[in-house]
N, C-alpha and C. Protein backbone atom coordinates (compact mmCIF):
# COMPACT_ATOMS: atom_id res chain seq x y z
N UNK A 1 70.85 125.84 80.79
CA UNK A 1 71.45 126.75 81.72
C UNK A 1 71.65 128.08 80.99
N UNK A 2 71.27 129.11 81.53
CA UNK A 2 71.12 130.18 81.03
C UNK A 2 72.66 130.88 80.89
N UNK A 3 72.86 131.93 80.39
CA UNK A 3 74.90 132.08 80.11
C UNK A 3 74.82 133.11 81.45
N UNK A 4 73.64 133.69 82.08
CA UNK A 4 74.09 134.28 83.11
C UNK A 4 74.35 133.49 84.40
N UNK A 5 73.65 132.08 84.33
CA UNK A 5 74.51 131.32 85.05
C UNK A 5 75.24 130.93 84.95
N UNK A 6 75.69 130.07 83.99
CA UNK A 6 77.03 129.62 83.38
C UNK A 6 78.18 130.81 83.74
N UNK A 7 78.20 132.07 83.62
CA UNK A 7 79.19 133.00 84.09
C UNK A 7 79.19 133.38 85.36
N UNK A 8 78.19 132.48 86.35
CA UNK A 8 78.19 132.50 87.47
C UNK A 8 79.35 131.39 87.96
N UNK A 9 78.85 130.47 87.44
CA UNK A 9 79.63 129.23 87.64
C UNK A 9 81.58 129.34 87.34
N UNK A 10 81.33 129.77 86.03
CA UNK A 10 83.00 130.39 86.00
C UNK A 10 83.40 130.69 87.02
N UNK A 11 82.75 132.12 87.09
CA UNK A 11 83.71 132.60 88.41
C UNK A 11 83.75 132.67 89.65
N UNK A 12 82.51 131.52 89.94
CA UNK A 12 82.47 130.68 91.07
C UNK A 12 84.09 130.13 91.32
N UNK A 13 84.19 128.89 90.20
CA UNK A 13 84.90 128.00 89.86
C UNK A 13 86.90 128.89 89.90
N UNK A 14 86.83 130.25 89.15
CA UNK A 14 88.02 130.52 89.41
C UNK A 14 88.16 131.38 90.34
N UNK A 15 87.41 131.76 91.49
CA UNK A 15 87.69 132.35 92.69
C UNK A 15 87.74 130.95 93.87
N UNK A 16 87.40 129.74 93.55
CA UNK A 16 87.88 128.68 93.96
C UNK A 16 89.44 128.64 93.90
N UNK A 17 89.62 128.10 92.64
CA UNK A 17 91.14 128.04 92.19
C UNK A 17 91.84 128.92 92.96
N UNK A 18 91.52 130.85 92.56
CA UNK A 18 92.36 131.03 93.03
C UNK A 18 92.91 131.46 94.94
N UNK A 19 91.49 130.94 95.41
CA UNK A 19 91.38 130.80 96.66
C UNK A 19 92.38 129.95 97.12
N UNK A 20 92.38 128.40 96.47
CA UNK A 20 93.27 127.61 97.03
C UNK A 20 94.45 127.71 96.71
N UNK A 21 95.15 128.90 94.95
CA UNK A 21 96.32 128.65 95.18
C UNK A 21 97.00 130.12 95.73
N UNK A 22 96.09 130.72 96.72
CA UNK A 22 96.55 131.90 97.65
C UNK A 22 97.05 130.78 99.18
N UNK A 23 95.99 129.96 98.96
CA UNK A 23 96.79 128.92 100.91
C UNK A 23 97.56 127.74 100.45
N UNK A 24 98.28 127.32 98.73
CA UNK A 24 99.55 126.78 98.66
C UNK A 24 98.79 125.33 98.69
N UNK A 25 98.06 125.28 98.42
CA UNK A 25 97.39 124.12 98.04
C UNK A 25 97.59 123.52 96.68
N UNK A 26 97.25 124.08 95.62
CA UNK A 26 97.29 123.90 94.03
C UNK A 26 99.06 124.03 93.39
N UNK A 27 99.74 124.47 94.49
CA UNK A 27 101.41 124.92 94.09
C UNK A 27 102.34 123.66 94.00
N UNK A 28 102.86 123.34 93.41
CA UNK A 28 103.84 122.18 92.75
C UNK A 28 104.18 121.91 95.01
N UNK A 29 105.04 122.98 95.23
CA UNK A 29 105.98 122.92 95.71
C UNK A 29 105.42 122.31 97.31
N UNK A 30 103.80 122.93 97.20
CA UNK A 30 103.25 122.19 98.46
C UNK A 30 103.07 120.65 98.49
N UNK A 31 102.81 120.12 97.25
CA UNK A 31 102.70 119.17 97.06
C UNK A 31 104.12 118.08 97.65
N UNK A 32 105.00 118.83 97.18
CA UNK A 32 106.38 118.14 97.22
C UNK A 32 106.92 118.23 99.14
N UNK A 33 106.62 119.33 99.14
CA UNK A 33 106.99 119.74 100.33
C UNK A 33 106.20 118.76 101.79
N UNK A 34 105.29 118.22 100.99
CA UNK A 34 103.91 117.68 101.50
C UNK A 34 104.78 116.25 101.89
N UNK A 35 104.94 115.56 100.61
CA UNK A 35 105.72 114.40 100.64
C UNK A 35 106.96 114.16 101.16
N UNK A 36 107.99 115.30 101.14
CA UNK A 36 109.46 115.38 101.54
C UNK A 36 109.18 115.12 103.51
N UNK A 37 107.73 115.56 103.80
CA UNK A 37 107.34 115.47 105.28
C UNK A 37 107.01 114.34 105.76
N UNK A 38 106.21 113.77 104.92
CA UNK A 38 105.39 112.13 105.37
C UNK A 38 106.90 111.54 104.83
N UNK A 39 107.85 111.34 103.75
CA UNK A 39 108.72 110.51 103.82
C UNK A 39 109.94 110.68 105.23
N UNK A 40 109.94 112.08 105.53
CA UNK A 40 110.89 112.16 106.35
C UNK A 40 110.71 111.70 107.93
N UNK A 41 109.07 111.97 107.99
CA UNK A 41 108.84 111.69 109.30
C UNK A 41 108.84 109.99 109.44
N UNK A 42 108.52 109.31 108.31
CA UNK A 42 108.21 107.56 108.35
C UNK A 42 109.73 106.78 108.32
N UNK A 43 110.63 107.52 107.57
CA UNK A 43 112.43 107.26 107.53
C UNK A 43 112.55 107.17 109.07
N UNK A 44 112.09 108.43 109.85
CA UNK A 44 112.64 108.60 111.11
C UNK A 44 111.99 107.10 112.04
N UNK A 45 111.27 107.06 112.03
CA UNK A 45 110.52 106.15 112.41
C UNK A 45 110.89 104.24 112.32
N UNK A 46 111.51 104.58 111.07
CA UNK A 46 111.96 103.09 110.82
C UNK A 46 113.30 103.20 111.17
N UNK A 47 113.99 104.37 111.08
CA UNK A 47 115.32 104.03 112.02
C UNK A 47 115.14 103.94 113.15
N UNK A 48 114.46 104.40 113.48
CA UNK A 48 114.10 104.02 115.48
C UNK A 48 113.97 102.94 115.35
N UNK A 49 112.91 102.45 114.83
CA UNK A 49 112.94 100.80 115.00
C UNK A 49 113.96 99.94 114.66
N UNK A 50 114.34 100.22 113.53
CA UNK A 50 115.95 99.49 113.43
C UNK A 50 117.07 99.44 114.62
N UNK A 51 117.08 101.07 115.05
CA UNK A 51 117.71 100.68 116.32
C UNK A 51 117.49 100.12 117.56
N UNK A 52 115.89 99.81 117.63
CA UNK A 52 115.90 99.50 118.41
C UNK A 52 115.87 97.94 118.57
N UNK A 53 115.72 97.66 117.26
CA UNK A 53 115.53 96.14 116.66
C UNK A 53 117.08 95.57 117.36
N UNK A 54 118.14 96.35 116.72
CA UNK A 54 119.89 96.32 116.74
C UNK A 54 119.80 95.90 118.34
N UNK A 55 119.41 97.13 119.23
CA UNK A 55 119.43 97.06 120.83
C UNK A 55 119.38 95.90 121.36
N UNK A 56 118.01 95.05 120.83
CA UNK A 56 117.17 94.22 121.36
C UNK A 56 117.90 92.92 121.46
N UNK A 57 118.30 92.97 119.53
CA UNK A 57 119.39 91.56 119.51
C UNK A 57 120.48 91.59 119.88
N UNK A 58 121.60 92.96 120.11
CA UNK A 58 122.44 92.82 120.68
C UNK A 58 122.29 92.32 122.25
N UNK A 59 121.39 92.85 123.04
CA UNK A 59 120.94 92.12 124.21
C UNK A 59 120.57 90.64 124.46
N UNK A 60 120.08 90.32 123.62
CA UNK A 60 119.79 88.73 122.91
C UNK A 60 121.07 88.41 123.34
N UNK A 61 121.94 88.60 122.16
CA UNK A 61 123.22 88.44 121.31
C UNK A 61 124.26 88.04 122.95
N UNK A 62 124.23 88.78 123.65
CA UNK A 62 125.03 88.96 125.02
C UNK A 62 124.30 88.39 126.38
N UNK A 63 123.13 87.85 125.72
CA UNK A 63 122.49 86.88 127.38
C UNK A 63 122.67 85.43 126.43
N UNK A 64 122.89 85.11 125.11
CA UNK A 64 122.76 83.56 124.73
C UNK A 64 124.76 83.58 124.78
N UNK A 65 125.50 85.13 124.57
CA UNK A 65 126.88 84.43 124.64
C UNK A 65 127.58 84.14 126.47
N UNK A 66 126.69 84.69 127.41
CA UNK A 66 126.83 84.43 128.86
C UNK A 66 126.66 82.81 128.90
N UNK A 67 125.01 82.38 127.91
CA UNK A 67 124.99 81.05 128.79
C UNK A 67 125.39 80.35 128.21
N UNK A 68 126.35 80.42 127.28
CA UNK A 68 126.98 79.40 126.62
C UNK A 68 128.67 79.51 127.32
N UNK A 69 128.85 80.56 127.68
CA UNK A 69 130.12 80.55 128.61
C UNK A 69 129.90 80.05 130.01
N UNK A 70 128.84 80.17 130.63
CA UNK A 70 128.43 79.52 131.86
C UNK A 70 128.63 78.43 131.38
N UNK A 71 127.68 77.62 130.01
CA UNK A 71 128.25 75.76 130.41
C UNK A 71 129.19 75.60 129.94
N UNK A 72 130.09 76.05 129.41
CA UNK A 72 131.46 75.67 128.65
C UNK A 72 132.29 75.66 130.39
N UNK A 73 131.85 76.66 131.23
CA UNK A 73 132.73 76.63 132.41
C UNK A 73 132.08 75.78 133.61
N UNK A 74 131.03 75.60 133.61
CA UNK A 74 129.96 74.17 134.11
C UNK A 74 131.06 72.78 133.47
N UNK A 75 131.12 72.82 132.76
CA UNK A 75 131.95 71.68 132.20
C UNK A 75 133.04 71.27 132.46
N UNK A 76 133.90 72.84 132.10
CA UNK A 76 135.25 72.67 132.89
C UNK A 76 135.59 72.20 134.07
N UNK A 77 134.92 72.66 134.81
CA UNK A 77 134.72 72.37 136.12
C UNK A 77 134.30 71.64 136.60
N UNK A 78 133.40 70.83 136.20
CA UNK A 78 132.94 69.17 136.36
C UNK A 78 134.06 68.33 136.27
N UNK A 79 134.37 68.57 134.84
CA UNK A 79 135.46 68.24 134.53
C UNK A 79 136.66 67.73 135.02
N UNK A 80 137.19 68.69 135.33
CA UNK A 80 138.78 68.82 136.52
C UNK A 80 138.26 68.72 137.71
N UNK A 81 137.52 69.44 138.41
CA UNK A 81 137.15 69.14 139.97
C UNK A 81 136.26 67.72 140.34
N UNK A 82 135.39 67.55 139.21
CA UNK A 82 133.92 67.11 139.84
C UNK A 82 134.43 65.72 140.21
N UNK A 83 133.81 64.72 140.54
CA UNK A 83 133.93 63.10 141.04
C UNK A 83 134.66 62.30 140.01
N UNK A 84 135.56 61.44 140.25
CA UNK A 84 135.97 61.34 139.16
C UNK A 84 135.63 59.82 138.96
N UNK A 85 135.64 59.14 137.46
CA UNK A 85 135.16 57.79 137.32
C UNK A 85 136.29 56.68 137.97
N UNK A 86 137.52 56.95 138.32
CA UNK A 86 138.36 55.96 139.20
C UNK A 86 137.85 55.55 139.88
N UNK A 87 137.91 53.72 140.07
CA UNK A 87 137.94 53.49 141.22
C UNK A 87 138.39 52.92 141.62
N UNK A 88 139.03 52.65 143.01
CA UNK A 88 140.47 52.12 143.69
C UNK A 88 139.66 50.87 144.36
């Protein structure tokens, strides 16, 4: 390779560089700034689901404590009212 290419290639190579660190590409801070985004947006995301996880079982949580108060009062009520085993 001849050195007048080779000094082509240089400053090929650092009008690259400094191409990309004019649009914040090559800069610490994009990088970080980059990540502080994908972690913040995926956090958000799993708290939604958590809450909605919470929602789901509290709904659970309040249709299994109904039908367990329905037969506890199914019972009662058999119980005291229903036919009774006497017999006269």
């Amino acid at each position: 390779m001849s050195s007048a290419c080779r000094a082509w290639v240089v400053a090929a190579s650092i009008a690259a560089v400094e191409t990309l660190k004019d649009q914040g590409v090559c800069r610490w801070n994009f990088v970080i700034r980059s990540m502080q985004q994908h972690a913040k947006n995926n956090i958000r995301s799993y708290y939604q689901a958590k809450k909605l996880s919470a929602q789901t079982s509290s709904a659970i949580s309040n249709q299994m404590k109904r039908s367990k108060e329905e037969s506890v009062r199914k019972v009662m009520d058999l119980s005291c009212w229903g036919p009774s085993t006497i017999r006269f």
